[in-house]
PDB file of N, CA and C in Angstrom:
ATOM      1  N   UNK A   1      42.121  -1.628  16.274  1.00  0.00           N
ATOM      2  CA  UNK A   1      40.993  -0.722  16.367  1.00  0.00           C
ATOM      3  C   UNK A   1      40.261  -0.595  15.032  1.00  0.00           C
ATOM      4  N   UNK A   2      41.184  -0.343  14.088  1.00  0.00           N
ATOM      5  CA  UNK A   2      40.283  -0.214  13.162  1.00  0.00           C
ATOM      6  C   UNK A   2      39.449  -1.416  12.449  1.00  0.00           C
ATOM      7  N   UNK A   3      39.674  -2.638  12.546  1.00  0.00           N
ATOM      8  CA  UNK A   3      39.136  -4.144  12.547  1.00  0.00           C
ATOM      9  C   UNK A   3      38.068  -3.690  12.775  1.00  0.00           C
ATOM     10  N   UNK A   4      37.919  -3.408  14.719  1.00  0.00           N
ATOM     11  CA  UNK A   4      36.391  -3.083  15.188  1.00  0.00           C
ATOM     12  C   UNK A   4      35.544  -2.220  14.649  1.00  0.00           C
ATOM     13  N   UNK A   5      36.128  -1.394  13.828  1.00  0.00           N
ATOM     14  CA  UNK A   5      35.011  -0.210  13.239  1.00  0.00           C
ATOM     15  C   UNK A   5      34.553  -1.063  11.975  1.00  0.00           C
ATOM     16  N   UNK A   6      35.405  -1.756  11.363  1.00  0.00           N
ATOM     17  CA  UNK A   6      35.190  -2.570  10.107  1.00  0.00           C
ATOM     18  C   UNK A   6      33.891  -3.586  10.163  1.00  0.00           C
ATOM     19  N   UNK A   7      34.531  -4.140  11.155  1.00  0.00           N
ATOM     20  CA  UNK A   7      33.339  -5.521  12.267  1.00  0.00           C
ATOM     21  C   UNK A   7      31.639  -4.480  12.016  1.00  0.00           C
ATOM     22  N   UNK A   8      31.741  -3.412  12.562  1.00  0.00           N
ATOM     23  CA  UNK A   8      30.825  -2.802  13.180  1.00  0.00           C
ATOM     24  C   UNK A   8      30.156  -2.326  11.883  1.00  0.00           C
ATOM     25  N   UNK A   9      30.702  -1.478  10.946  1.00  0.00           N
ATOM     26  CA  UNK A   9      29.962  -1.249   9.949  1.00  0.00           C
ATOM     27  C   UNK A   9      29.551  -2.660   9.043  1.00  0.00           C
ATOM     28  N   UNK A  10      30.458  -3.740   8.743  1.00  0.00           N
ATOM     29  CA  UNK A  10      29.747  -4.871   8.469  1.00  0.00           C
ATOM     30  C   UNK A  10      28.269  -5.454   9.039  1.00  0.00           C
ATOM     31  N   UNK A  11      28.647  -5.319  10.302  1.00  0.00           N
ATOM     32  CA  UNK A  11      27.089  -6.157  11.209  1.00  0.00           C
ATOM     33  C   UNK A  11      26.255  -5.282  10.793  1.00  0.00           C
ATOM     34  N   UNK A  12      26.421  -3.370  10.509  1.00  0.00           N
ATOM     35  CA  UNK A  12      25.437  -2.878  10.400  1.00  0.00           C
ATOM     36  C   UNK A  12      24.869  -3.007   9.233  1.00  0.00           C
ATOM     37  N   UNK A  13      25.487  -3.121   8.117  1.00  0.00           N
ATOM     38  CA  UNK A  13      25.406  -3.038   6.482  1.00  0.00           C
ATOM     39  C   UNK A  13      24.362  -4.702   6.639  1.00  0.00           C
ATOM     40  N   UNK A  14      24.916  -5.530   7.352  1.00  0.00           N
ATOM     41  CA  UNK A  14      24.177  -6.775   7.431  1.00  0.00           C
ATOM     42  C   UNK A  14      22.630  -6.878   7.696  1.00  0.00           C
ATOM     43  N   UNK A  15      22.558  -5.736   8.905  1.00  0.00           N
ATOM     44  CA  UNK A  15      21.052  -5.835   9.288  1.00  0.00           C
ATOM     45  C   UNK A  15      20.199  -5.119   8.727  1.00  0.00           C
ATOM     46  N   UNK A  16      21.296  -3.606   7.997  1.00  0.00           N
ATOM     47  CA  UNK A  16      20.294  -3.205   7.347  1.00  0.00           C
ATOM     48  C   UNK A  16      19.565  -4.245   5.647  1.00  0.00           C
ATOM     49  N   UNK A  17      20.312  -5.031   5.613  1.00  0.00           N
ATOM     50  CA  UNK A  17      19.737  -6.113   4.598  1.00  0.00           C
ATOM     51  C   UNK A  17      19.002  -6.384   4.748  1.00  0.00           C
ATOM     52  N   UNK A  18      19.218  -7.194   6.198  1.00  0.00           N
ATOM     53  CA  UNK A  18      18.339  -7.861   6.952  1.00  0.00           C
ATOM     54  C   UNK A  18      16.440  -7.107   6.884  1.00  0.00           C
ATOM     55  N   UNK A  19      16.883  -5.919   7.652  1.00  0.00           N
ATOM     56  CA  UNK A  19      15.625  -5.392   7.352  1.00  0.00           C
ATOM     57  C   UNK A  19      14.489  -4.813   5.841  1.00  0.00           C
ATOM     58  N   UNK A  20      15.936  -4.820   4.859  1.00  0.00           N
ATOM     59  CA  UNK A  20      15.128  -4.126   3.602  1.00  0.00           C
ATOM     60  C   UNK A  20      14.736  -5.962   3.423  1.00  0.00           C
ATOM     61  N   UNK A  21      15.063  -6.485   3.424  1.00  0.00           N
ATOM     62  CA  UNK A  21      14.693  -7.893   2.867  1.00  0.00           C
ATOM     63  C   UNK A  21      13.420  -8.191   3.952  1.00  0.00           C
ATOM     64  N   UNK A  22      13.121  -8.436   4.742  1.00  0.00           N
ATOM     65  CA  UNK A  22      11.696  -8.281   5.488  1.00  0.00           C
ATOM     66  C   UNK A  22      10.472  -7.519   5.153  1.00  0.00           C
ATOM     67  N   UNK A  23      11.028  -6.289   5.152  1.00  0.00           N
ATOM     68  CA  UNK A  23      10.262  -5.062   4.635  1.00  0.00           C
ATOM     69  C   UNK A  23       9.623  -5.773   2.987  1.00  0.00           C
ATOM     70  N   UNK A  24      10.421  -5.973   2.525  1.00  0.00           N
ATOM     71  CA  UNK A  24      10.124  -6.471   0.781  1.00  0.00           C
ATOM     72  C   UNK A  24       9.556  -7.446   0.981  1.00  0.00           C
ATOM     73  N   UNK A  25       9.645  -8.931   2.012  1.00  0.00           N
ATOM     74  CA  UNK A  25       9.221  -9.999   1.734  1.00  0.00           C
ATOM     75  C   UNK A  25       7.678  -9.346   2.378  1.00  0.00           C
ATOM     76  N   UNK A  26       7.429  -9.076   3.438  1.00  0.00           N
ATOM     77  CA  UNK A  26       6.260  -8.563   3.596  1.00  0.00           C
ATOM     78  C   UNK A  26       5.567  -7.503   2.618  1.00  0.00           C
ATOM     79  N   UNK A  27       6.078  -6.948   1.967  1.00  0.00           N
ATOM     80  CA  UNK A  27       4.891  -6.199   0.881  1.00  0.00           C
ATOM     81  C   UNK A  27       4.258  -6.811   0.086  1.00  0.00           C
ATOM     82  N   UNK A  28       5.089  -7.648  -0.169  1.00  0.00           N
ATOM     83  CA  UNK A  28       5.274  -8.470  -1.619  1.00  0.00           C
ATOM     84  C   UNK A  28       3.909  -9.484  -0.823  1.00  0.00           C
ATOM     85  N   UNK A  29       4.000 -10.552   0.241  1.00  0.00           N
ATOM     86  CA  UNK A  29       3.276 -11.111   0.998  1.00  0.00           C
ATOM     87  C   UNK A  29       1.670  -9.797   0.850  1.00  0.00           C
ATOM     88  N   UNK A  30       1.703  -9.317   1.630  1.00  0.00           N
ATOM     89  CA  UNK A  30       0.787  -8.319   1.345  1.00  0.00           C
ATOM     90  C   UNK A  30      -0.162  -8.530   0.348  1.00  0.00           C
ATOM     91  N   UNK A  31       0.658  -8.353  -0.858  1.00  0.00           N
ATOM     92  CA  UNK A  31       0.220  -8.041  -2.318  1.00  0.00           C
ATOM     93  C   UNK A  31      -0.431  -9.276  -2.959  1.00  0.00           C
ATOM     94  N   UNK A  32       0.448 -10.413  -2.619  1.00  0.00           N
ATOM     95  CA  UNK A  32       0.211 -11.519  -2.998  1.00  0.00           C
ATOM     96  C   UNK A  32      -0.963 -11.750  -2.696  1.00  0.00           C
ATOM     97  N   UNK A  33      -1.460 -11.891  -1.116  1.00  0.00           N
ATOM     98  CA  UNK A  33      -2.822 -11.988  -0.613  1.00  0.00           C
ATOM     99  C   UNK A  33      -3.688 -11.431  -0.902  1.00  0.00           C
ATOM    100  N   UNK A  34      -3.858 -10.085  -1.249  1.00  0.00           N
ATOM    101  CA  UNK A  34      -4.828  -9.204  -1.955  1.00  0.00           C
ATOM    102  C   UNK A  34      -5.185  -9.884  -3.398  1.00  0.00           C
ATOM    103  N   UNK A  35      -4.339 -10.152  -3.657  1.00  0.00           N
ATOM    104  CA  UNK A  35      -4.427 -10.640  -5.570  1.00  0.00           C
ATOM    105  C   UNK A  35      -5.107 -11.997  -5.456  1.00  0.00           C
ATOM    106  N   UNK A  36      -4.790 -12.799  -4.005  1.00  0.00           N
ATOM    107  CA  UNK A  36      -5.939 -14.310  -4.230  1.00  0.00           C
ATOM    108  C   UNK A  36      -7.205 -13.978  -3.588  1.00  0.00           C
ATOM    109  N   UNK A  37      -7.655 -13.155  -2.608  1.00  0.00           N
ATOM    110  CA  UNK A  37      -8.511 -12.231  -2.466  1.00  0.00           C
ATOM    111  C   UNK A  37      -9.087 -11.658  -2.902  1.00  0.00           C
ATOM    112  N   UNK A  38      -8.905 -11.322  -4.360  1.00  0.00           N
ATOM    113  CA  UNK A  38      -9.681 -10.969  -5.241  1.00  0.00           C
ATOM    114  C   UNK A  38      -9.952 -11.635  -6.255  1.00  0.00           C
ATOM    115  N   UNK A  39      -9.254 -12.918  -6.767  1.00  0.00           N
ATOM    116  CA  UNK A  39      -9.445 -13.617  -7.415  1.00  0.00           C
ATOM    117  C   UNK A  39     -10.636 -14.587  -6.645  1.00  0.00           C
ATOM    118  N   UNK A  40     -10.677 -15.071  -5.354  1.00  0.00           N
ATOM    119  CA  UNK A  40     -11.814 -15.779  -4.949  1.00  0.00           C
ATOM    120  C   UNK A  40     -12.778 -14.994  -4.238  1.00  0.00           C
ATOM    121  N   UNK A  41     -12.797 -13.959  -3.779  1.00  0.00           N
ATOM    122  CA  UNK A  41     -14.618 -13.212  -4.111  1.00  0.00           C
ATOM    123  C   UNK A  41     -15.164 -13.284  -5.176  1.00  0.00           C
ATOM    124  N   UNK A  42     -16.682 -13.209  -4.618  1.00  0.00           N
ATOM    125  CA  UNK A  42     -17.286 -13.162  -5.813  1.00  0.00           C
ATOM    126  C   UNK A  42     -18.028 -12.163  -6.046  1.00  0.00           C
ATOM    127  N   UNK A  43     -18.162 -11.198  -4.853  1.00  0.00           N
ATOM    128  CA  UNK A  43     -19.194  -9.969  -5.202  1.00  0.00           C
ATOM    129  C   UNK A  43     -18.095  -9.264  -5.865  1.00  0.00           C
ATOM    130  N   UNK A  44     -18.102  -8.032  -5.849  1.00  0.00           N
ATOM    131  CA  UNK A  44     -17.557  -7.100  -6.796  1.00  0.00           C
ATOM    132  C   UNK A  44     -17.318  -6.165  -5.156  1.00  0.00           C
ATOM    133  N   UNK A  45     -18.109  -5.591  -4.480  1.00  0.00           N
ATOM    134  CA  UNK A  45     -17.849  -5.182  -2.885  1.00  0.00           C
ATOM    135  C   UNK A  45     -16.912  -5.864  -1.870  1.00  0.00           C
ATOM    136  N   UNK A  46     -17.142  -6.862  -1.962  1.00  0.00           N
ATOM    137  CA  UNK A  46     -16.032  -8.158  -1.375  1.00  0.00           C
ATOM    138  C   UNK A  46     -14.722  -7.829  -2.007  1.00  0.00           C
ATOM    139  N   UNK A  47     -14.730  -7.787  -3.202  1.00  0.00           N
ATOM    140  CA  UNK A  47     -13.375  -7.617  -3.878  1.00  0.00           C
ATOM    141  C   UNK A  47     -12.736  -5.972  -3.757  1.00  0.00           C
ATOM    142  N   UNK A  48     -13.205  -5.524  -3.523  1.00  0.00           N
ATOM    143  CA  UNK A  48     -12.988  -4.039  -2.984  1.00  0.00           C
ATOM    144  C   UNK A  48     -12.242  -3.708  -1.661  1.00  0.00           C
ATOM    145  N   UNK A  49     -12.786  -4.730  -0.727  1.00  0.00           N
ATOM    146  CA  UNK A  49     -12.313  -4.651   0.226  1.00  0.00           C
ATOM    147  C   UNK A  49     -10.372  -5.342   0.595  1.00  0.00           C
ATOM    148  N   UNK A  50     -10.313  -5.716  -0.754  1.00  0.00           N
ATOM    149  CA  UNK A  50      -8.702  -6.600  -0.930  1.00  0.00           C
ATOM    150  C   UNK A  50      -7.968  -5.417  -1.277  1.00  0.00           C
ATOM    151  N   UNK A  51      -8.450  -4.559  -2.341  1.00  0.00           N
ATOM    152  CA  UNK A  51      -7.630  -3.232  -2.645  1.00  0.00           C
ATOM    153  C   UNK A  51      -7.257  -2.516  -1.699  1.00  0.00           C
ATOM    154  N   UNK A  52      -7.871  -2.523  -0.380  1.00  0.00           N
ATOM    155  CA  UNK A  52      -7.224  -1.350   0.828  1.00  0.00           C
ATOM    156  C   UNK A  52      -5.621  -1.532   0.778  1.00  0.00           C
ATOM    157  N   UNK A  53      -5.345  -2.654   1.387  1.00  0.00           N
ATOM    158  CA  UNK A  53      -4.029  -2.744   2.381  1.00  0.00           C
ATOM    159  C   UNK A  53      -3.569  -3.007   0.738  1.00  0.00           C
ATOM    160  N   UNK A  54      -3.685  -3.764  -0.376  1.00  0.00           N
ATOM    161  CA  UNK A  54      -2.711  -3.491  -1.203  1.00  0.00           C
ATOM    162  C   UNK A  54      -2.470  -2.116  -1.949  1.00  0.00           C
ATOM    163  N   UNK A  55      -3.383  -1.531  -1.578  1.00  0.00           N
ATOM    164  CA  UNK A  55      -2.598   0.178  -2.060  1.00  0.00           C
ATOM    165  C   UNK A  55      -2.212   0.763  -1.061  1.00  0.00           C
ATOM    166  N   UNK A  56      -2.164   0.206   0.391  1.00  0.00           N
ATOM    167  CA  UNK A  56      -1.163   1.480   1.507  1.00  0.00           C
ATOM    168  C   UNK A  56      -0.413   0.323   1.825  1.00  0.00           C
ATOM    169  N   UNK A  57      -0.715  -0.835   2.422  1.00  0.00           N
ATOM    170  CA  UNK A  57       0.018  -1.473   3.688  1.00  0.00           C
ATOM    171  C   UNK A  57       1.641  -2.100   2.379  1.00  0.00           C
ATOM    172  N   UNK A  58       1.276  -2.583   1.717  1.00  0.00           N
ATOM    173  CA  UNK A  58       2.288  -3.405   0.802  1.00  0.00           C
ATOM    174  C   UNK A  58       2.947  -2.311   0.290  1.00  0.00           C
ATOM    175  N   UNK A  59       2.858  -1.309  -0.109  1.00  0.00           N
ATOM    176  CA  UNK A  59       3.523  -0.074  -0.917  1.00  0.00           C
ATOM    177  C   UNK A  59       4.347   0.914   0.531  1.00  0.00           C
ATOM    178  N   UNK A  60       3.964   0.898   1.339  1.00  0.00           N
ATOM    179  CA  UNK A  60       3.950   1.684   2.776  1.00  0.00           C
ATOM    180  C   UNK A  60       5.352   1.186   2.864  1.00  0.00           C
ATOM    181  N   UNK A  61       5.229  -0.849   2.926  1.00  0.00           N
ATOM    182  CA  UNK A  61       6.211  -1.863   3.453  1.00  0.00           C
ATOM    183  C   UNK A  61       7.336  -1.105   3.041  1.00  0.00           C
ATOM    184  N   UNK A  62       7.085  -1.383   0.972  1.00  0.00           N
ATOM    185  CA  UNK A  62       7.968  -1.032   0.205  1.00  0.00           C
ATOM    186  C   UNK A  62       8.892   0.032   0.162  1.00  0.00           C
ATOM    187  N   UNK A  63       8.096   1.063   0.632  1.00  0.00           N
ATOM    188  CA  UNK A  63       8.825   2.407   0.533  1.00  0.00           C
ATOM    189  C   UNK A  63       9.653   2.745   1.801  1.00  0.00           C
ATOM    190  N   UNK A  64       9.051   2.330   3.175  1.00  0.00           N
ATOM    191  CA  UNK A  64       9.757   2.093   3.838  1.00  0.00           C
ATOM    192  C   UNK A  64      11.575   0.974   3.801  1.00  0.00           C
ATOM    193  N   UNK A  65      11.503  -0.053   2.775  1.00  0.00           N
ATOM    194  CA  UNK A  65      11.952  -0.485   2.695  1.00  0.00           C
ATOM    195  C   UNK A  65      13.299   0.227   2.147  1.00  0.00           C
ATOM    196  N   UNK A  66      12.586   0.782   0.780  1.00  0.00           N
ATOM    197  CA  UNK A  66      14.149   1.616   0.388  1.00  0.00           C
ATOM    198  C   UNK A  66      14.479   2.817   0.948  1.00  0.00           C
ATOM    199  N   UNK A  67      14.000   3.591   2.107  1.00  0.00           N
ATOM    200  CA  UNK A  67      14.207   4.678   2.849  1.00  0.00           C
ATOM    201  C   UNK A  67      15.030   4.071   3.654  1.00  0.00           C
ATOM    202  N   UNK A  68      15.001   2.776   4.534  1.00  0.00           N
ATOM    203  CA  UNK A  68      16.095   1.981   5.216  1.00  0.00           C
ATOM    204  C   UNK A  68      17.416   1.634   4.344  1.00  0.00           C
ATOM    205  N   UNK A  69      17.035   1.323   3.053  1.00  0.00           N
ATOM    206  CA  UNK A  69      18.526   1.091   2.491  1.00  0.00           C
ATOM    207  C   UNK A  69      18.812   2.426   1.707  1.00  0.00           C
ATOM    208  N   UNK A  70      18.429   3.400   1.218  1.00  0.00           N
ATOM    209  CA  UNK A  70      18.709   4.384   0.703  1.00  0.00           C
ATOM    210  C   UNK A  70      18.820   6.100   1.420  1.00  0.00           C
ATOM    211  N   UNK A  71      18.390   5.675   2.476  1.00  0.00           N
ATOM    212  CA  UNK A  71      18.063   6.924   3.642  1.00  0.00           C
ATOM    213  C   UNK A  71      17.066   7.950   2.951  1.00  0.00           C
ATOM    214  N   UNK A  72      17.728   9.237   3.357  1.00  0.00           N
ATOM    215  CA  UNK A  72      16.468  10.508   2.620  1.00  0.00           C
ATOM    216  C   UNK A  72      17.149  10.621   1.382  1.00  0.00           C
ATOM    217  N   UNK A  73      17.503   9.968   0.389  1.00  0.00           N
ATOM    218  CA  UNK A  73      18.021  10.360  -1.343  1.00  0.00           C
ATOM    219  C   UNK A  73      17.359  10.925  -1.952  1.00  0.00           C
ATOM    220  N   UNK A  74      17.104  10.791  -2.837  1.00  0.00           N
ATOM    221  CA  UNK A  74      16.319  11.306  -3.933  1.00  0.00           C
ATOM    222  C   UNK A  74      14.728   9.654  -4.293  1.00  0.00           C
ATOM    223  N   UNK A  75      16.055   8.846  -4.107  1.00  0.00           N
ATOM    224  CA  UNK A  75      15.398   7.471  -4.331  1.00  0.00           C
ATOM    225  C   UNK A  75      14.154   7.434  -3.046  1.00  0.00           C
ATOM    226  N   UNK A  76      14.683   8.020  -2.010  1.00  0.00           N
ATOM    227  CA  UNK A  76      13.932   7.418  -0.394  1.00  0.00           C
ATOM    228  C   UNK A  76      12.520   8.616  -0.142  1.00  0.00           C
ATOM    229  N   UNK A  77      13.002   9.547  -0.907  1.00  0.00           N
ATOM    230  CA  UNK A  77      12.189  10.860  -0.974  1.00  0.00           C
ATOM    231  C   UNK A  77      10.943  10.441  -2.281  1.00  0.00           C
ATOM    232  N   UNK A  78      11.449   9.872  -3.356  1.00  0.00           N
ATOM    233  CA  UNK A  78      10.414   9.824  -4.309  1.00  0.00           C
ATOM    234  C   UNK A  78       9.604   8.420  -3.413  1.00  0.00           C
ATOM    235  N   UNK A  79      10.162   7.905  -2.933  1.00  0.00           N
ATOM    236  CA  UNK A  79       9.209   6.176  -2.810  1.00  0.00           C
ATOM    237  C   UNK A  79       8.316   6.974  -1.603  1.00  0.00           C
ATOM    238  N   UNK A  80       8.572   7.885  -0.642  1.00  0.00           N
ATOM    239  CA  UNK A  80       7.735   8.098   0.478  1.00  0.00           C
ATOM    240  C   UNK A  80       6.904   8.817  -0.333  1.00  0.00           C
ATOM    241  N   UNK A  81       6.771   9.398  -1.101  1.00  0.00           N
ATOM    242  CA  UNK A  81       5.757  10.572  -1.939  1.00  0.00           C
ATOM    243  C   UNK A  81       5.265   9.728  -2.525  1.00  0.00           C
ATOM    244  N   UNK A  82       5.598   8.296  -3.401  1.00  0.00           N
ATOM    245  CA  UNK A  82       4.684   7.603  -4.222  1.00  0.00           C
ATOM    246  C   UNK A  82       3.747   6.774  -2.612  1.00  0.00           C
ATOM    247  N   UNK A  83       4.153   6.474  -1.737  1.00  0.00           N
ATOM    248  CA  UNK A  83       3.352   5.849  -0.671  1.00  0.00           C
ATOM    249  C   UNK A  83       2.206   6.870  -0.510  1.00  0.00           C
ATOM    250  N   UNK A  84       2.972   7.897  -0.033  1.00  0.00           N
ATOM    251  CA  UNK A  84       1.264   9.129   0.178  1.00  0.00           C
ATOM    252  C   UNK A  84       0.559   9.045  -0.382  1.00  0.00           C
ATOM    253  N   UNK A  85       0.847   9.168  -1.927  1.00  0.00           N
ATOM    254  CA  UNK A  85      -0.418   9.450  -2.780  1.00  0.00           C
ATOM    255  C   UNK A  85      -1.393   8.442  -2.972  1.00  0.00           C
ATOM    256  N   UNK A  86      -0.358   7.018  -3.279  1.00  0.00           N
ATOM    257  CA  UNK A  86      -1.141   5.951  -3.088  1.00  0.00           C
ATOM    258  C   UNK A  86      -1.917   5.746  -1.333  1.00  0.00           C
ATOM    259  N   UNK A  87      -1.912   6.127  -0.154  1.00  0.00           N
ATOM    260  CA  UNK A  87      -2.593   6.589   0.933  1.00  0.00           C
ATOM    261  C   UNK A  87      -3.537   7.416   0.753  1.00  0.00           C
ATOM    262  N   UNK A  88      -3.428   8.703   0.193  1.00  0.00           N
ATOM    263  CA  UNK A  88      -4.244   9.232  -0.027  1.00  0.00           C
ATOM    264  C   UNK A  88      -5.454   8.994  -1.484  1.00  0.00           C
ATOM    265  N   UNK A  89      -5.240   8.606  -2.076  1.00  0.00           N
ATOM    266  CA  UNK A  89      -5.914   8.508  -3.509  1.00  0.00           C
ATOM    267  C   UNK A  89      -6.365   7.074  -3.178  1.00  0.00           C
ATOM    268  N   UNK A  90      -6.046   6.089  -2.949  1.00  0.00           N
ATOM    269  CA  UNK A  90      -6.914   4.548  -2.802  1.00  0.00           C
ATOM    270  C   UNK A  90      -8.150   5.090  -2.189  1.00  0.00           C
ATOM    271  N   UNK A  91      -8.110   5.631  -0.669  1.00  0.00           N
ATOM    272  CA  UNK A  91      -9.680   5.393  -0.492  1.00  0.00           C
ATOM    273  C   UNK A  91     -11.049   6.215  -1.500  1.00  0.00           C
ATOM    274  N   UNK A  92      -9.970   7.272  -1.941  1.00  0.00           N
ATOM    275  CA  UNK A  92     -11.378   7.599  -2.698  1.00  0.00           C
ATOM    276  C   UNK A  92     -11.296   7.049  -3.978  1.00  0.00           C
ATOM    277  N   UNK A  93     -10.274   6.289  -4.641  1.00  0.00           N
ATOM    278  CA  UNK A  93     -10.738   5.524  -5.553  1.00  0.00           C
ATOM    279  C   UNK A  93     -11.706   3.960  -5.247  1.00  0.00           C
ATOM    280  N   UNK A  94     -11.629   3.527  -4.445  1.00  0.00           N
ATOM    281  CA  UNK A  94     -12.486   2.747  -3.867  1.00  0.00           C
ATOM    282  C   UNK A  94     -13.750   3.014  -3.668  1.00  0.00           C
ATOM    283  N   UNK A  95     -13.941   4.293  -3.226  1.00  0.00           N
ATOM    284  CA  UNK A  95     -15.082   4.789  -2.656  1.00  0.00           C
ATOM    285  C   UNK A  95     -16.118   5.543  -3.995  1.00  0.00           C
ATOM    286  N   UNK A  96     -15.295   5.681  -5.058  1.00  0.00           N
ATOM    287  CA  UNK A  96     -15.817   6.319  -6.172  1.00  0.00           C
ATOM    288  C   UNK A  96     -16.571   4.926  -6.988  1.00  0.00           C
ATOM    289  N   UNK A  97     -15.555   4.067  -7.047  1.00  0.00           N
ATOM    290  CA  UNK A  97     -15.799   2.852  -7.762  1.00  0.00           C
ATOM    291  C   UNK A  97     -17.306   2.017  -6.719  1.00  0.00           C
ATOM    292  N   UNK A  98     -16.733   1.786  -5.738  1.00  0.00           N
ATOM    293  CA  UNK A  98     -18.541   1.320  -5.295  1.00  0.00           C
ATOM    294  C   UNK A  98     -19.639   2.319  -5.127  1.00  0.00           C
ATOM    295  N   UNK A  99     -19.306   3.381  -5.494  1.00  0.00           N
ATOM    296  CA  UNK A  99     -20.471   4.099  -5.563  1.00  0.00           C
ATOM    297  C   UNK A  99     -21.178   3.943  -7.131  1.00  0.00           C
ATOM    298  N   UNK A 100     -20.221   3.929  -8.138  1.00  0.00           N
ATOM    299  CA  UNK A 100     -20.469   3.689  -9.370  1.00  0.00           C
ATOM    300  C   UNK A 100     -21.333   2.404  -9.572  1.00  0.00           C
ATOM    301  N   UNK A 101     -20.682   1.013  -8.643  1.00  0.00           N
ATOM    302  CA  UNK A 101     -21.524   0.008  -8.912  1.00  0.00           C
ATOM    303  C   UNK A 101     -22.664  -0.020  -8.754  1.00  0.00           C
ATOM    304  N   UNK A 102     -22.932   0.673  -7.271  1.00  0.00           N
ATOM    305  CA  UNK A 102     -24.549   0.981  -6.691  1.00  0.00           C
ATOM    306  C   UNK A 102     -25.212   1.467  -7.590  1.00  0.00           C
ATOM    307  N   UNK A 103     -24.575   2.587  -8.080  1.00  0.00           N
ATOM    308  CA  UNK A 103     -25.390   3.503  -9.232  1.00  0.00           C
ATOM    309  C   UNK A 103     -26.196   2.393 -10.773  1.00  0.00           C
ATOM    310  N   UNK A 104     -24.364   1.596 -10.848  1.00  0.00           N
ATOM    311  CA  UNK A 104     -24.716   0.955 -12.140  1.00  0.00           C
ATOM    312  C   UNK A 104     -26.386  -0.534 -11.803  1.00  0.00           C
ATOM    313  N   UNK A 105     -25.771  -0.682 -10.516  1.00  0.00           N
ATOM    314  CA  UNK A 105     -26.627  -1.880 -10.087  1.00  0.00           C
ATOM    315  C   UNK A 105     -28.347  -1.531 -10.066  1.00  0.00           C
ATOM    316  N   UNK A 106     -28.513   0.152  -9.643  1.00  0.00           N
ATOM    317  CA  UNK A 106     -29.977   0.460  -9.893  1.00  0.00           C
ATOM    318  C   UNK A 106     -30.169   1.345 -10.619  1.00  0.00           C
ATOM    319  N   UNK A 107     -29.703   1.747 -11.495  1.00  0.00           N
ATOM    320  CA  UNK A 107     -30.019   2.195 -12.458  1.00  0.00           C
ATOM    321  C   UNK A 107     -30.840   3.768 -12.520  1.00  0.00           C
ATOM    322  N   UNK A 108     -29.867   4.633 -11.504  1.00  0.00           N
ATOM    323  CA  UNK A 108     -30.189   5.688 -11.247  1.00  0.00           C
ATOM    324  C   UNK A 108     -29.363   6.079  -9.481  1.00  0.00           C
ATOM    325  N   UNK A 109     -29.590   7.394  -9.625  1.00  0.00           N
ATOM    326  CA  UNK A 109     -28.702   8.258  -7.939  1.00  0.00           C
ATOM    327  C   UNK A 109     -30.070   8.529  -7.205  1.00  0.00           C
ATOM    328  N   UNK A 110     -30.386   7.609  -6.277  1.00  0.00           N
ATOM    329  CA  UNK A 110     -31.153   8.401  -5.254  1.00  0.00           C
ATOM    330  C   UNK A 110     -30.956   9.664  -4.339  1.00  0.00           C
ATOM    331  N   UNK A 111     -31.706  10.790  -4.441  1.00  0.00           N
ATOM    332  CA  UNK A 111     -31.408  12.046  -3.959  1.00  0.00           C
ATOM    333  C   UNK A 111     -30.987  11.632  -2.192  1.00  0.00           C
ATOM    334  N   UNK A 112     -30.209  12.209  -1.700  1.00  0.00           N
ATOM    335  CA  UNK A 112     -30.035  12.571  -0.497  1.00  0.00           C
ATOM    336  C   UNK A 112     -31.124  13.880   0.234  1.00  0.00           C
ATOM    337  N   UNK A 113     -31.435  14.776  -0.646  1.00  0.00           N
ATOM    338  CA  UNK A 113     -32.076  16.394   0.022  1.00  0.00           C
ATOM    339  C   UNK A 113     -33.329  15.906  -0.320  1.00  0.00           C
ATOM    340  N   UNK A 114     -34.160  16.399   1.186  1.00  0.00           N
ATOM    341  CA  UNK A 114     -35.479  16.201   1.041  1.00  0.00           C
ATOM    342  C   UNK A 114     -36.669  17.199   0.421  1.00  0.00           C
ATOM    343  N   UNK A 115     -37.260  16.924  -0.438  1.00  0.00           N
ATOM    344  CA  UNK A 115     -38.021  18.040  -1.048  1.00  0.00           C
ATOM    345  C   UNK A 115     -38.880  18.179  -0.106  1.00  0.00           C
ATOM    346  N   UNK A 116     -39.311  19.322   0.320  1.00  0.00           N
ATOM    347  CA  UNK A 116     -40.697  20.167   1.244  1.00  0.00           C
ATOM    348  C   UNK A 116     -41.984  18.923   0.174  1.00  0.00           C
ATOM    349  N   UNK A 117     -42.976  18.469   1.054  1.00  0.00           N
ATOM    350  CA  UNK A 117     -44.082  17.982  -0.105  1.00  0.00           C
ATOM    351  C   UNK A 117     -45.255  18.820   0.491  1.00  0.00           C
TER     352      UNK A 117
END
């Protein structure tokens, strides 16, 4: 009997490998693609659009990854809090940065509010 419990926590210890090693090869994949993605655009907007998924989807992978091998720790708790922020904070750093280019590209903020003429 006790063999089988041995067996059993082995296969499990196995898959959970199995899965942190997927989880990682896909972020990492992720990341990789974003980085030649931005190396071959050529607008500066084009290249903007590579930063999405490498600040949630590849970091998301990641953190998920050590929450599977580390459960709720301290370790599994800080990586899900570094995923949020990076979720939350990419789009408006994206969104700040092409607004800046527009700005820089004409050389002034066109008003949105319409003046009475």
């Amino acid at each position: 009997m006790a063999e089988s419990g041995e067996h059993r926590a082995n296969a499990r210890s196995e898959a959970v490998s199995v899965v942190v090693a997927v989880l990682i090869g896909f972020g990492v994949a992720v990341e990789l693609a974003c980085c030649l993605g931005v190396l071959v655009m050529d607008d500066a907007y084009d290249k903007l659009h590579y930063l999405g998924p490498a600040a949630i989807v590849g970091p998301l992978a990641i953190a998920v990854a050590v929450v599977v091998s580390e459960a709720l720790s301290q370790a599994g708790i800080k990586a899900l809090l570094t995923a949020a922020l990076l979720i939350v904070a990419s789009p408006v750093l994206s969104h700040a940065t092409a607004r800046a280019l527009y700005i820089r590209q004409r050389d002034h903020v066109e008003s949105t509010s319409r003046r009475p003429g």
